[in-house]
Each structure stands twice: as C-alpha cells, then as structure tokens.
C-alpha atoms as a PDB file:
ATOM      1  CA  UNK A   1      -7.643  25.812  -0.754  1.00  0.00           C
ATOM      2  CA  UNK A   2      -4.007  24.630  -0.567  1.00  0.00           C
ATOM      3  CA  UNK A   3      -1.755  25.095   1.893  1.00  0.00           C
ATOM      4  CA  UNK A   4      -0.613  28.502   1.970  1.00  0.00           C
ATOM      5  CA  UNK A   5       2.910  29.387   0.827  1.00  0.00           C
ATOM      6  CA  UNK A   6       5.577  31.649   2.806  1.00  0.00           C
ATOM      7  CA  UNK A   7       8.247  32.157   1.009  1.00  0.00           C
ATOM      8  CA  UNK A   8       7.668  30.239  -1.849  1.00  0.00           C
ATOM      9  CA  UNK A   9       7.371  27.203   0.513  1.00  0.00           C
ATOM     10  CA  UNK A  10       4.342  24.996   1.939  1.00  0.00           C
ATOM     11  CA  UNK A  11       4.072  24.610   5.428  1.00  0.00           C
ATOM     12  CA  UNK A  12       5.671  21.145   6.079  1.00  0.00           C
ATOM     13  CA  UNK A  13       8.105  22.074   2.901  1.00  0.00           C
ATOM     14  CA  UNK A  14       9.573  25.037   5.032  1.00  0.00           C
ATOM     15  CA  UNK A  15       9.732  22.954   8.229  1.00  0.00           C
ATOM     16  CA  UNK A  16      11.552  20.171   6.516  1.00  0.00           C
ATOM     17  CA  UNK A  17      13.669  22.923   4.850  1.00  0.00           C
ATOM     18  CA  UNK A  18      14.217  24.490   8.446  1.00  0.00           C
ATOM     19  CA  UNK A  19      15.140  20.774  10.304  1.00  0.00           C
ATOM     20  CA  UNK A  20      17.519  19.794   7.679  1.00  0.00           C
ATOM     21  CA  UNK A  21      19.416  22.992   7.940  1.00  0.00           C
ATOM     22  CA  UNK A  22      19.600  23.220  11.785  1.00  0.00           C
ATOM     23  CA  UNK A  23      20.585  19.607  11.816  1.00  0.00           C
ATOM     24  CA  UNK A  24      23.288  20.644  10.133  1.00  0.00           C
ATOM     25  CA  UNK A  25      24.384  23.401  11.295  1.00  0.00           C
ATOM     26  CA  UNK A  26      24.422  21.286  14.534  1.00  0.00           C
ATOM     27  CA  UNK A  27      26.086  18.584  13.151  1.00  0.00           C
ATOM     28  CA  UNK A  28      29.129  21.011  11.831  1.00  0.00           C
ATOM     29  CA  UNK A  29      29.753  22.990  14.899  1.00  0.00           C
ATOM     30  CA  UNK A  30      28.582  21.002  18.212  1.00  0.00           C
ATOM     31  CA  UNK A  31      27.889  16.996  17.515  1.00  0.00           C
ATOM     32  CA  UNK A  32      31.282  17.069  15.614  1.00  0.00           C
ATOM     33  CA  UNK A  33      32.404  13.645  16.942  1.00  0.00           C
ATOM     34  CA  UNK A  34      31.777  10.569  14.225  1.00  0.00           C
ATOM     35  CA  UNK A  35      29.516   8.386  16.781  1.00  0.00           C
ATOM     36  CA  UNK A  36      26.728  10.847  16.108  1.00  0.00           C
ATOM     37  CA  UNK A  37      26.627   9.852  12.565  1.00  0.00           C
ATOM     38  CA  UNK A  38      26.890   6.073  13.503  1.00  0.00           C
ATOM     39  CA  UNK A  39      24.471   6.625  16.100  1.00  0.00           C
ATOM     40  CA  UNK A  40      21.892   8.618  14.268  1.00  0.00           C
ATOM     41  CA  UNK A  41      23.116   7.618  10.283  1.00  0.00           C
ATOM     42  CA  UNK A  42      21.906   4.525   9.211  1.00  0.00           C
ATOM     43  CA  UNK A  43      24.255   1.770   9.581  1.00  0.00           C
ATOM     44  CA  UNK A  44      22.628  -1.700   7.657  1.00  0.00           C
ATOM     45  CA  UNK A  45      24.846  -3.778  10.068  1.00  0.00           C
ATOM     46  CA  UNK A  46      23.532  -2.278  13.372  1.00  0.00           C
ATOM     47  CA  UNK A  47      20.449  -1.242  12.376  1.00  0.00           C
ATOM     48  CA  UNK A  48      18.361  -4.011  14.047  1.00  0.00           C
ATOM     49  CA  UNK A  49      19.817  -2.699  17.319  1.00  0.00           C
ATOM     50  CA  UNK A  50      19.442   1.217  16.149  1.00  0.00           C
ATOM     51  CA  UNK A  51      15.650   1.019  14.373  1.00  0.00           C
ATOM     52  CA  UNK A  52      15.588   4.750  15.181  1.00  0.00           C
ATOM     53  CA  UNK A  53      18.160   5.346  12.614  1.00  0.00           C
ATOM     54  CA  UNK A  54      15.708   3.866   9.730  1.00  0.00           C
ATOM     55  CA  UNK A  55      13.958   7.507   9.839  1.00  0.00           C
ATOM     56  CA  UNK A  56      16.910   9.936  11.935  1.00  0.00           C
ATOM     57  CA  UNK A  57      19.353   9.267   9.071  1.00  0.00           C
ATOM     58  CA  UNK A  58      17.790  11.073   6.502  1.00  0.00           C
ATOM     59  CA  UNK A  59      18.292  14.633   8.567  1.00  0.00           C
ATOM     60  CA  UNK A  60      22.059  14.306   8.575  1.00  0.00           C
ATOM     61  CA  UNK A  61      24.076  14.837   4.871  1.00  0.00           C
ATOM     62  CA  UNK A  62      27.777  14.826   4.168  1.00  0.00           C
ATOM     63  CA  UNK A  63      28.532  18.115   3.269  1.00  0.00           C
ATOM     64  CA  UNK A  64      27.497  21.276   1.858  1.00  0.00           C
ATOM     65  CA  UNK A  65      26.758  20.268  -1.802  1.00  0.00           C
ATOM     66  CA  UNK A  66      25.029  17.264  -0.205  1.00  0.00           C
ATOM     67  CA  UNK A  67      22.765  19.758   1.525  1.00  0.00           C
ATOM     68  CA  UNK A  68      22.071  22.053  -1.309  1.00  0.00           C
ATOM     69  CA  UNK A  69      21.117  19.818  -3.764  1.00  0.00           C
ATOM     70  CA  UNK A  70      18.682  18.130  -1.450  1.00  0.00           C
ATOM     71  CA  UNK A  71      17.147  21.038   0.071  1.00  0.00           C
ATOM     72  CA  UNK A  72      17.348  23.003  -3.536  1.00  0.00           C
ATOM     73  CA  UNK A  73      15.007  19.807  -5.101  1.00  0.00           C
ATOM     74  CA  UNK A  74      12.696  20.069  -2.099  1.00  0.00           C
ATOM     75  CA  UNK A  75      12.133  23.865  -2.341  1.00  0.00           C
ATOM     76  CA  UNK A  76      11.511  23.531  -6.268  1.00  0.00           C
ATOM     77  CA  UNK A  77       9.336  20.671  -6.511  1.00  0.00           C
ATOM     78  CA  UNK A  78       8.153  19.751  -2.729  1.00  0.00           C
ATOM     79  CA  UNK A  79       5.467  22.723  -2.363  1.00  0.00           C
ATOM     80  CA  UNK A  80       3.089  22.021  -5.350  1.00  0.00           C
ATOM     81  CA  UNK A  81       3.516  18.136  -4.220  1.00  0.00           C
ATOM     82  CA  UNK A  82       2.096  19.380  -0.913  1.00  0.00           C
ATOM     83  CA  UNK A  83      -0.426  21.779  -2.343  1.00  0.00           C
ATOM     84  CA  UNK A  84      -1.552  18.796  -4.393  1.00  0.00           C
ATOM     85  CA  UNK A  85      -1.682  15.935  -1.700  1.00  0.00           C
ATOM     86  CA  UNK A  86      -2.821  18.154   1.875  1.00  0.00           C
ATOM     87  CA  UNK A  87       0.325  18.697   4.733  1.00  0.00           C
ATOM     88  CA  UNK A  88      -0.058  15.302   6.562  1.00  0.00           C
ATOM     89  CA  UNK A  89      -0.130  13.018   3.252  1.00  0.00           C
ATOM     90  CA  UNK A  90       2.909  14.765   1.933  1.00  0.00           C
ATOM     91  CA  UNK A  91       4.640  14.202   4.976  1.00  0.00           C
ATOM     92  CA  UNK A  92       3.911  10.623   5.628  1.00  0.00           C
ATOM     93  CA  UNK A  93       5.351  10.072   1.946  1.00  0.00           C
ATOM     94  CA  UNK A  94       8.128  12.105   2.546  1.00  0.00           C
ATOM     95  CA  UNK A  95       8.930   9.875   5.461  1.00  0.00           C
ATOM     96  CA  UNK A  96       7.803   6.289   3.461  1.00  0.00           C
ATOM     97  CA  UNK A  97      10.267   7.545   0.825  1.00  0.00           C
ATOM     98  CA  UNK A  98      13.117   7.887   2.784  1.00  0.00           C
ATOM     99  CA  UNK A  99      12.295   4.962   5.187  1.00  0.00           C
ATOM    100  CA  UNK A 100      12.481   2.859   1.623  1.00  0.00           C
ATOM    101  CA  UNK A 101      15.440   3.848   0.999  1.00  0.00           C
ATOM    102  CA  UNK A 102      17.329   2.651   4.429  1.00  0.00           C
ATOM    103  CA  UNK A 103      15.044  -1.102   3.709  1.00  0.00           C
ATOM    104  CA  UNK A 104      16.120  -1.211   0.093  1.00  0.00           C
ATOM    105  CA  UNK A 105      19.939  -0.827   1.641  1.00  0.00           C
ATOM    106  CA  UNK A 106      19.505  -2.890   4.756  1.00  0.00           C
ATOM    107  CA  UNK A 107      17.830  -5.394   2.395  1.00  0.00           C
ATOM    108  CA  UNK A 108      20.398  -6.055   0.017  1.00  0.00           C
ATOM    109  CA  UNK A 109      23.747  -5.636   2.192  1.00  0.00           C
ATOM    110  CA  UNK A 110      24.855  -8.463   1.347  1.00  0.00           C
ATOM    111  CA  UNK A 111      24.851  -7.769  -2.579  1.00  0.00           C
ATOM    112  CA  UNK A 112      26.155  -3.899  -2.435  1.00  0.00           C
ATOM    113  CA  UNK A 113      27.787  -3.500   1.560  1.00  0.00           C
ATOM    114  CA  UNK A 114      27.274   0.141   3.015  1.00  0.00           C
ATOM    115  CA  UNK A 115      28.955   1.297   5.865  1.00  0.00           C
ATOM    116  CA  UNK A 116      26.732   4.470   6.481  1.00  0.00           C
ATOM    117  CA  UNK A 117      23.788   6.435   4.729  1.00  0.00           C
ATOM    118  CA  UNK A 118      23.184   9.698   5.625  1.00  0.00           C
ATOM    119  CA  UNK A 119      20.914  12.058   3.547  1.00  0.00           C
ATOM    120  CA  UNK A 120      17.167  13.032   2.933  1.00  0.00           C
ATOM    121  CA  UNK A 121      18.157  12.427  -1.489  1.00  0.00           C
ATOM    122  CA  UNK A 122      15.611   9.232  -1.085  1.00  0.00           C
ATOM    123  CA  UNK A 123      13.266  10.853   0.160  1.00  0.00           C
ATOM    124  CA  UNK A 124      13.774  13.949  -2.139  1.00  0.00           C
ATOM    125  CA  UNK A 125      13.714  11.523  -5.096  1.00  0.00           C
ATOM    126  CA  UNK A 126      10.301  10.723  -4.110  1.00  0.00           C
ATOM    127  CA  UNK A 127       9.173  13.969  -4.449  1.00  0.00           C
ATOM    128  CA  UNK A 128      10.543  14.481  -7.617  1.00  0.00           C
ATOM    129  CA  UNK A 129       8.741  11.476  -8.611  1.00  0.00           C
ATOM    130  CA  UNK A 130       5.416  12.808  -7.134  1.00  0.00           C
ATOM    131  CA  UNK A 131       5.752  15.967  -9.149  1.00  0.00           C
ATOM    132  CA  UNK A 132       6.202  14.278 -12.366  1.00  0.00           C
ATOM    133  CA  UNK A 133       3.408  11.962 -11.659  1.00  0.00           C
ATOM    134  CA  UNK A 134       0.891  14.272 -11.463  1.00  0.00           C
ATOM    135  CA  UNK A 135       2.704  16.434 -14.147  1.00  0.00           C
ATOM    136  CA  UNK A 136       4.818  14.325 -16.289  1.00  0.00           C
ATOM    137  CA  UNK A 137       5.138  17.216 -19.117  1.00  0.00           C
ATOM    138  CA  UNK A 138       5.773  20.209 -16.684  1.00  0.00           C
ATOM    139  CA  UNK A 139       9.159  21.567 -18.497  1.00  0.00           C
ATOM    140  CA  UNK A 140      12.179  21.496 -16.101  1.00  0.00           C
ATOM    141  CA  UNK A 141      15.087  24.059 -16.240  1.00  0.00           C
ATOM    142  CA  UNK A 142      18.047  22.297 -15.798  1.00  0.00           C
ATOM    143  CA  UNK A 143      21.335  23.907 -15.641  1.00  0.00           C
ATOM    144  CA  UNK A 144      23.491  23.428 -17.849  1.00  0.00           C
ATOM    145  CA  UNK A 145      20.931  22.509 -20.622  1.00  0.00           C
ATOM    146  CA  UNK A 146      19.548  25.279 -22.962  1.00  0.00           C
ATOM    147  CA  UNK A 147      16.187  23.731 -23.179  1.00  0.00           C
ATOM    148  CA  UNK A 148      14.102  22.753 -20.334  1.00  0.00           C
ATOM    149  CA  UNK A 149      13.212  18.682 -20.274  1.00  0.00           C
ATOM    150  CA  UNK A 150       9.901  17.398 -19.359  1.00  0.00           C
ATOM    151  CA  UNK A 151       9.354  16.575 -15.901  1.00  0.00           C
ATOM    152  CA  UNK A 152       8.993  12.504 -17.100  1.00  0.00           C
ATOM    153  CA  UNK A 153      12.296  12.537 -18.637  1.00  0.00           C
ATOM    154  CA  UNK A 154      14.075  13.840 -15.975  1.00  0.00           C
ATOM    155  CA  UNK A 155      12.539  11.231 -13.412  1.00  0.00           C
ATOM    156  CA  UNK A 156      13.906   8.536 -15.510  1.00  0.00           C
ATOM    157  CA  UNK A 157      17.268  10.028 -15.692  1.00  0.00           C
ATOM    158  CA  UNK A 158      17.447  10.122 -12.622  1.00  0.00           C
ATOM    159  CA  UNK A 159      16.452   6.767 -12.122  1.00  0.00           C
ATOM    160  CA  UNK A 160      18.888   5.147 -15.091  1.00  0.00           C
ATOM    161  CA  UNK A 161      21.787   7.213 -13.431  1.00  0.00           C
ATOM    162  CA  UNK A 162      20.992   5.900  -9.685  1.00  0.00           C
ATOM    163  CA  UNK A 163      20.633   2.507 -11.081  1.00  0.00           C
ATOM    164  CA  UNK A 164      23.704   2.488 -13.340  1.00  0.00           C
ATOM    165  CA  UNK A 165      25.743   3.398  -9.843  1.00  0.00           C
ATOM    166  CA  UNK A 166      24.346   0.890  -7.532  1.00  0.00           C
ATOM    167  CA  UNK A 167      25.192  -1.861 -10.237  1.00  0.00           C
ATOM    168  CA  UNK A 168      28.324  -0.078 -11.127  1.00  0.00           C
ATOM    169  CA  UNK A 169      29.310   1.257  -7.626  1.00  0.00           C
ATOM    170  CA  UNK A 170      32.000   4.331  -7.955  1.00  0.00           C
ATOM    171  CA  UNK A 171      34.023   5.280  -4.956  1.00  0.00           C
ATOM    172  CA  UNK A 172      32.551   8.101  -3.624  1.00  0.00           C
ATOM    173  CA  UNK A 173      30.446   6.688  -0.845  1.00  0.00           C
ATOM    174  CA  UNK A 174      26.920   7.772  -1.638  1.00  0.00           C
ATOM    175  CA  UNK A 175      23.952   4.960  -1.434  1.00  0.00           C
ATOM    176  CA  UNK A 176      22.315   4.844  -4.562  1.00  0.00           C
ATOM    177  CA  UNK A 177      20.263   2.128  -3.525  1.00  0.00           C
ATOM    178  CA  UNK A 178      19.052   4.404  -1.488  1.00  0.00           C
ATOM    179  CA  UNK A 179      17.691   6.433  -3.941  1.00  0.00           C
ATOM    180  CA  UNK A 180      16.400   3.604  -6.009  1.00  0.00           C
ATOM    181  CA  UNK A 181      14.243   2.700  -2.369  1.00  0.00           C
ATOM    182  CA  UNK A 182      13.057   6.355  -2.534  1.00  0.00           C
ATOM    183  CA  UNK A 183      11.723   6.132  -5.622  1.00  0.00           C
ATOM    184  CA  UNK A 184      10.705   1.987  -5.116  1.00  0.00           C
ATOM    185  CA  UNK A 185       8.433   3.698  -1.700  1.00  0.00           C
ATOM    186  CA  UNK A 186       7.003   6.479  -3.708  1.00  0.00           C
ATOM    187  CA  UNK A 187       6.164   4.586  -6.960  1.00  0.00           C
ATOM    188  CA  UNK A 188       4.118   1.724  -4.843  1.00  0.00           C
ATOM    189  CA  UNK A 189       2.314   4.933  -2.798  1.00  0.00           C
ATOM    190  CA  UNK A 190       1.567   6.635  -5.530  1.00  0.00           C
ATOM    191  CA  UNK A 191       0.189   3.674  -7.821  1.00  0.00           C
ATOM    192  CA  UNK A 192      -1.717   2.298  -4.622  1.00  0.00           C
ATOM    193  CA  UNK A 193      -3.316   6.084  -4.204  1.00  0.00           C
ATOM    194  CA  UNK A 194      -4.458   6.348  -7.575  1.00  0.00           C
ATOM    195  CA  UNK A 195      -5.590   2.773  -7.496  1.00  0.00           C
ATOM    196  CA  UNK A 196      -8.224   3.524  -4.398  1.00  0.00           C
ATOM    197  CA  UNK A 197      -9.146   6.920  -5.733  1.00  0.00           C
ATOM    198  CA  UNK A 198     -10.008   5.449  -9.184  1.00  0.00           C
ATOM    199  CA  UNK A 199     -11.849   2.291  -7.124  1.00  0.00           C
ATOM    200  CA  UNK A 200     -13.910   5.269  -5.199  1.00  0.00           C
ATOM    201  CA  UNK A 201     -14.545   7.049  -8.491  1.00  0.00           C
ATOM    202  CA  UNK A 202     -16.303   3.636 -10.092  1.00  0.00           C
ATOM    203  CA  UNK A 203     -18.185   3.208  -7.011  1.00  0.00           C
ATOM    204  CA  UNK A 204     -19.658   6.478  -6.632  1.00  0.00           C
ATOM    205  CA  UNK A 205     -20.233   6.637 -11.071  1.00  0.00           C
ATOM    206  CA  UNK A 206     -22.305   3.379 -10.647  1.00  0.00           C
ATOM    207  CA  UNK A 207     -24.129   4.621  -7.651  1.00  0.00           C
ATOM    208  CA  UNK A 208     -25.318   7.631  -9.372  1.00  0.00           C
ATOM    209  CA  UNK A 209     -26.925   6.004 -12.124  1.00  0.00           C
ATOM    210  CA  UNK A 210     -30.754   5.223 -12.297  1.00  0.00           C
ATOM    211  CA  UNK A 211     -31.418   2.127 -11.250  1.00  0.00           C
ATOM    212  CA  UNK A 212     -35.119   2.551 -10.876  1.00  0.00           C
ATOM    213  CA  UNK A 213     -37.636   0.182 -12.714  1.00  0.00           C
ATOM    214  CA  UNK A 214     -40.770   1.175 -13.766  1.00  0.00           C
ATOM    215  CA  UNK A 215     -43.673  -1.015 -13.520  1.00  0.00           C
ATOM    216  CA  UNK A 216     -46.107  -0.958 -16.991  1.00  0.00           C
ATOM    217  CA  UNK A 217     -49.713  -0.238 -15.101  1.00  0.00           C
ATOM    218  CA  UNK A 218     -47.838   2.885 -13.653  1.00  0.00           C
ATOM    219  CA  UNK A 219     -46.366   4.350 -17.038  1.00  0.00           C
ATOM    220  CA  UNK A 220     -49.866   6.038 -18.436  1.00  0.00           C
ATOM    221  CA  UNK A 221     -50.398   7.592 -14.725  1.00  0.00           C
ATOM    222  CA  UNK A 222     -46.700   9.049 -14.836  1.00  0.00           C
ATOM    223  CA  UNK A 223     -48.024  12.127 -16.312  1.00  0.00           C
ATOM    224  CA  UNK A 224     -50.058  12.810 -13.541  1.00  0.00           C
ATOM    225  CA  UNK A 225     -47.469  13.136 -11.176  1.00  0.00           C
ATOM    226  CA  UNK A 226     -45.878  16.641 -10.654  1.00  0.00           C
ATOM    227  CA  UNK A 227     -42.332  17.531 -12.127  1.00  0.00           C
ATOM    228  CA  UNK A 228     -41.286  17.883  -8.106  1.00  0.00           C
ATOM    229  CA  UNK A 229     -42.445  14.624  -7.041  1.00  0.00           C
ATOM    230  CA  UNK A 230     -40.874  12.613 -10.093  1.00  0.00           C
ATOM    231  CA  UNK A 231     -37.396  14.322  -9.197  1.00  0.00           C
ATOM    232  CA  UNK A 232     -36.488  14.449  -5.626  1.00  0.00           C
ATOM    233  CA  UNK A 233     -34.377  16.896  -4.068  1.00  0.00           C
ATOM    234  CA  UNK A 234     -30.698  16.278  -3.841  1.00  0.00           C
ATOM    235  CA  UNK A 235     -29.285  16.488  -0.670  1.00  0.00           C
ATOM    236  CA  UNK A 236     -26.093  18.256  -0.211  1.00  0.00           C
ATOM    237  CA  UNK A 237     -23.588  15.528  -0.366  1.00  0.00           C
ATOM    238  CA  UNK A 238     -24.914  14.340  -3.932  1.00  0.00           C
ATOM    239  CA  UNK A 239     -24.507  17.623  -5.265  1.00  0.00           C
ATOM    240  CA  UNK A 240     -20.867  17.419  -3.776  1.00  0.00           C
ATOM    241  CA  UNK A 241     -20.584  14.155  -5.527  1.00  0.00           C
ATOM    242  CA  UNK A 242     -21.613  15.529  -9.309  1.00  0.00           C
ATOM    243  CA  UNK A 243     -19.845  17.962  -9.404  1.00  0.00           C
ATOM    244  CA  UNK A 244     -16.561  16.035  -7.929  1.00  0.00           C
ATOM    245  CA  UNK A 245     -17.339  13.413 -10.840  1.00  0.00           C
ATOM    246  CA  UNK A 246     -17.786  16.219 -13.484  1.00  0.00           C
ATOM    247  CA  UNK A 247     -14.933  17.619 -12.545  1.00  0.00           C
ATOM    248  CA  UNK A 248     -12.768  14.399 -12.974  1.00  0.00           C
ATOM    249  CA  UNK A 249     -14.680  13.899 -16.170  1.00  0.00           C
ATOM    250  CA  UNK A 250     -13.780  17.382 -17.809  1.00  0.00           C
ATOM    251  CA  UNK A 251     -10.008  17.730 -16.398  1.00  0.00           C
ATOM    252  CA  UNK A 252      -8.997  14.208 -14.896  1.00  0.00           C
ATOM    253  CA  UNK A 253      -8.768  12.872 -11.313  1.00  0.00           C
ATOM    254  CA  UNK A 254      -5.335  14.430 -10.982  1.00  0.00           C
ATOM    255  CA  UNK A 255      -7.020  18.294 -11.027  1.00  0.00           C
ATOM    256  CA  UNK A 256      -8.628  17.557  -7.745  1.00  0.00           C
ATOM    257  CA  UNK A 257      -7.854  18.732  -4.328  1.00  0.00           C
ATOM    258  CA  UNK A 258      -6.327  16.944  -1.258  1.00  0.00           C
ATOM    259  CA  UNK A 259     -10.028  18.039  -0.407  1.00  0.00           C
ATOM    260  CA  UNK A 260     -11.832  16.975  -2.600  1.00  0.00           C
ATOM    261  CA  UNK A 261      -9.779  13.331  -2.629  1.00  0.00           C
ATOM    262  CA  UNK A 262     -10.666  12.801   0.451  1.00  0.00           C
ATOM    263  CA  UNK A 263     -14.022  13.294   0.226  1.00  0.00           C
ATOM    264  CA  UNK A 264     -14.184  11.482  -2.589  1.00  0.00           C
ATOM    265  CA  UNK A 265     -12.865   8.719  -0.796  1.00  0.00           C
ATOM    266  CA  UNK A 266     -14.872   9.398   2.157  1.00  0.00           C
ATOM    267  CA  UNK A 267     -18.493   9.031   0.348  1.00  0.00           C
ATOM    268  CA  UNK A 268     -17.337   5.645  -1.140  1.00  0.00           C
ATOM    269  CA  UNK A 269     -15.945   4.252   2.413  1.00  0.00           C
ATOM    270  CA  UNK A 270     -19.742   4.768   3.459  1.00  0.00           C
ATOM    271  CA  UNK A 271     -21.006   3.556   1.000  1.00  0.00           C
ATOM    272  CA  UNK A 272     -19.346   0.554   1.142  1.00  0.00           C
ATOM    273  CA  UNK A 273     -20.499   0.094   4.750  1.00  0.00           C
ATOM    274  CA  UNK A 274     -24.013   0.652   3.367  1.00  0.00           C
ATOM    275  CA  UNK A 275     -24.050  -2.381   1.360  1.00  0.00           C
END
C-alpha cells in the first residue's frame, strides 16, 4: 500500500507543499530585507563559501506566479510519483533534482552568468519527468489547449522551451539552466534506478531456473520417488519472488510497488553475497 493521500496529497507532497508556502509567506512579510535571498538563494559566485544555499534556495521563489506554478505542478503530478517510488525515495529525488539544478548553474557561470536562483521549478521539473517516465501516455490537461497532450510530449516541451532560453537568454531573470539540471539529476536517477532494478530482475530470472542435472543410473528409479520428495517445498521468500517476476512479466516492472522494488532488490543484494 501507497502512501496515503490527505487532501489529494502524499505525505512528503503536502509537507513540501506546506514548507514552500510558509517560506513564503515568511519571506513576504518578516525576512523582507534582500540579504536573505543572497544569503539563503543560490548565488554561483559565493556559493563555495554558502554550500548551504545549493539545497535552501529552492524554498524561496520570486513571486506569486512563481509560487503557483511550482506548487500547482507538485500537487498534480508529485503524489502518484510518491505513491509509485515510497516517501523517502521521492524525497531524496526531489532534493537531487533541485541540487542539479544549482551544479548545472554553478557549473557553467562562466558561459550563461546568474546573479541569483531562487525556486523549487528544478526540482518540480524532475517530477514532471518522473511522472512521464513511468507514464509517458497519461493525457495531460493543459490550459489553454482543447485536447489533453500525452504526458511524453509535454516533458519534451518543456525541455525544448528551457533549452531554447538558456541558449537564447530573455531578460526576465529566471535560470533555465536550472531547469535543464532538474531534469539532467532526474533523467540520470531515473535511468540508473531502472538499470539496477532490471540487473536484480535478470539475477533473480536466472536463479529460478532448474539447474539440476540428472545422472542416467538414477532416471529409471525416478519413478519411485514420491511426487513430495521430487518437488520441495518453497519457502516463503521464493513464493515472494514468482509472483514479483510474474507480475513484471504480465504488466512490466513499472506496475510494481516501492515495496515490492525493494524487495526485489533486496533478494538479489543477497544473493549476490551468496555467490
């Protein structure tokens, strides 16, 4: 089971919904003065001297609209991203996105200078990219557009637009390299994830198959033997294992639960160690 919605929002959803917000709301009425944004927005020139501001600068946003869009993204397509990866995952790539998107800035200042980058949109991005990954033809309402857009199409729009900016800069201010980090950090998680959970799935497929050899002077006494003792009992954890396997055969390894993943995982991490 998933984590539970309240709502309409996963648990670390809501509580990244609830911290942006109150940052906010702090950051209009009481930490007014511009060194808070310098000294918790991420500057690329100082931020050797300010690491904290690799991670604290994705809580603060420009303005309203800046706000809404972010948090609106996160509430539509952050909870089944959660429900599909398990609460701590989805938060450590939350995080991963947006800390690639303060690297991919710091790392190319001198190409495309940036005074300041404030804004959870790289991390955001990542999610979006996380959604279409494990549903790239989930239709997508998007307003104004009569039609809704598959979720695929509307990661690579976003992607084409954020990379036409950074090459093409316009002046209003916003890091799009950014966003092209968020979605760098999410891409390399998300290929690297599938990667090991595919690598666990071979393991465990070639472990399950008989690999028992029968010697010829024993085949004509084989019919002695009693159907129980020519098929042992399966312990608990095998059983766990077929059906895991039959499920990824019948649906794909993209139906199955944070829960199952890790287990998944876990059996071929000892097994592994076995050999």
């Amino acid at each position: 089971m998933g984590p539970q919605r309240m709502f309409g929002m996963t648990p670390w959803v809501r509580r990244l919904f609830v911290a942006n917000l109150v940052v906010f709301l702090f950051q209009m009425t009481i930490f007014v003065d511009p060194r808070f944004l310098t000294t918790f927005g991420f500057v690329p020139l100082r931020a050797l001297a300010q690491p904290w501001t690799f991670l604290t600068y994705m809580f603060l946003h420009a303005g309203p609209l800046h706000l809404a869009f972010n948090l609106l993204a996160l509430f539509v397509f952050g909870p089944e991203v959660e429900e599909r990866m398990g609460g701590g995952p989805f938060l450590g790539y939350y995080l991963l996105c947006g800390l690639g998107g303060a690297v991919l800035s710091f790392v190319l200042i001198q190409f495309r200078p940036v005074e300041l980058v404030i804004g959870a949109s790289a991390a955001v991005y990542g999610v979006l990219l996380a959604f279409a990954w494990a549903a790239p033809d989930r239709p997508i309402y998007v307003f104004p557009l009569p039609e809704p857009i598959p979720a695929k199409w509307l990661v690579t729009f976003a992607v084409a637009v954020s990379l036409a900016l950074a090459i093409f800069p316009p002046i209003d201010k916003v890091s799009h390299l950014a966003h092209l980090g968020g979605f760098g950090a999410g891409f390399l998680y998300l290929k690297v994830a599938d990667w090991r959970l595919a690598r666990a799935e071979r393991q465990l497929r070639r472990a399950a198959q008989p690999s028992v050899l029968v010697h010829p002077g024993r085949v004509a006494r084989a019919g002695d033997a009693s159907p129980k003792s020519r098929r042992p009992p399966r312990d608990a954890a095998q059983a766990e294992i077929d059906r895991v396997l039959d499920k990824i055969s019948a649906r794909g390894i993209e139906s199955l639960t944070p829960a199952e993943r890790k287990f998944l995982a876990d059996m071929s991490r000892k097994m592994r160690d076995k050999a």
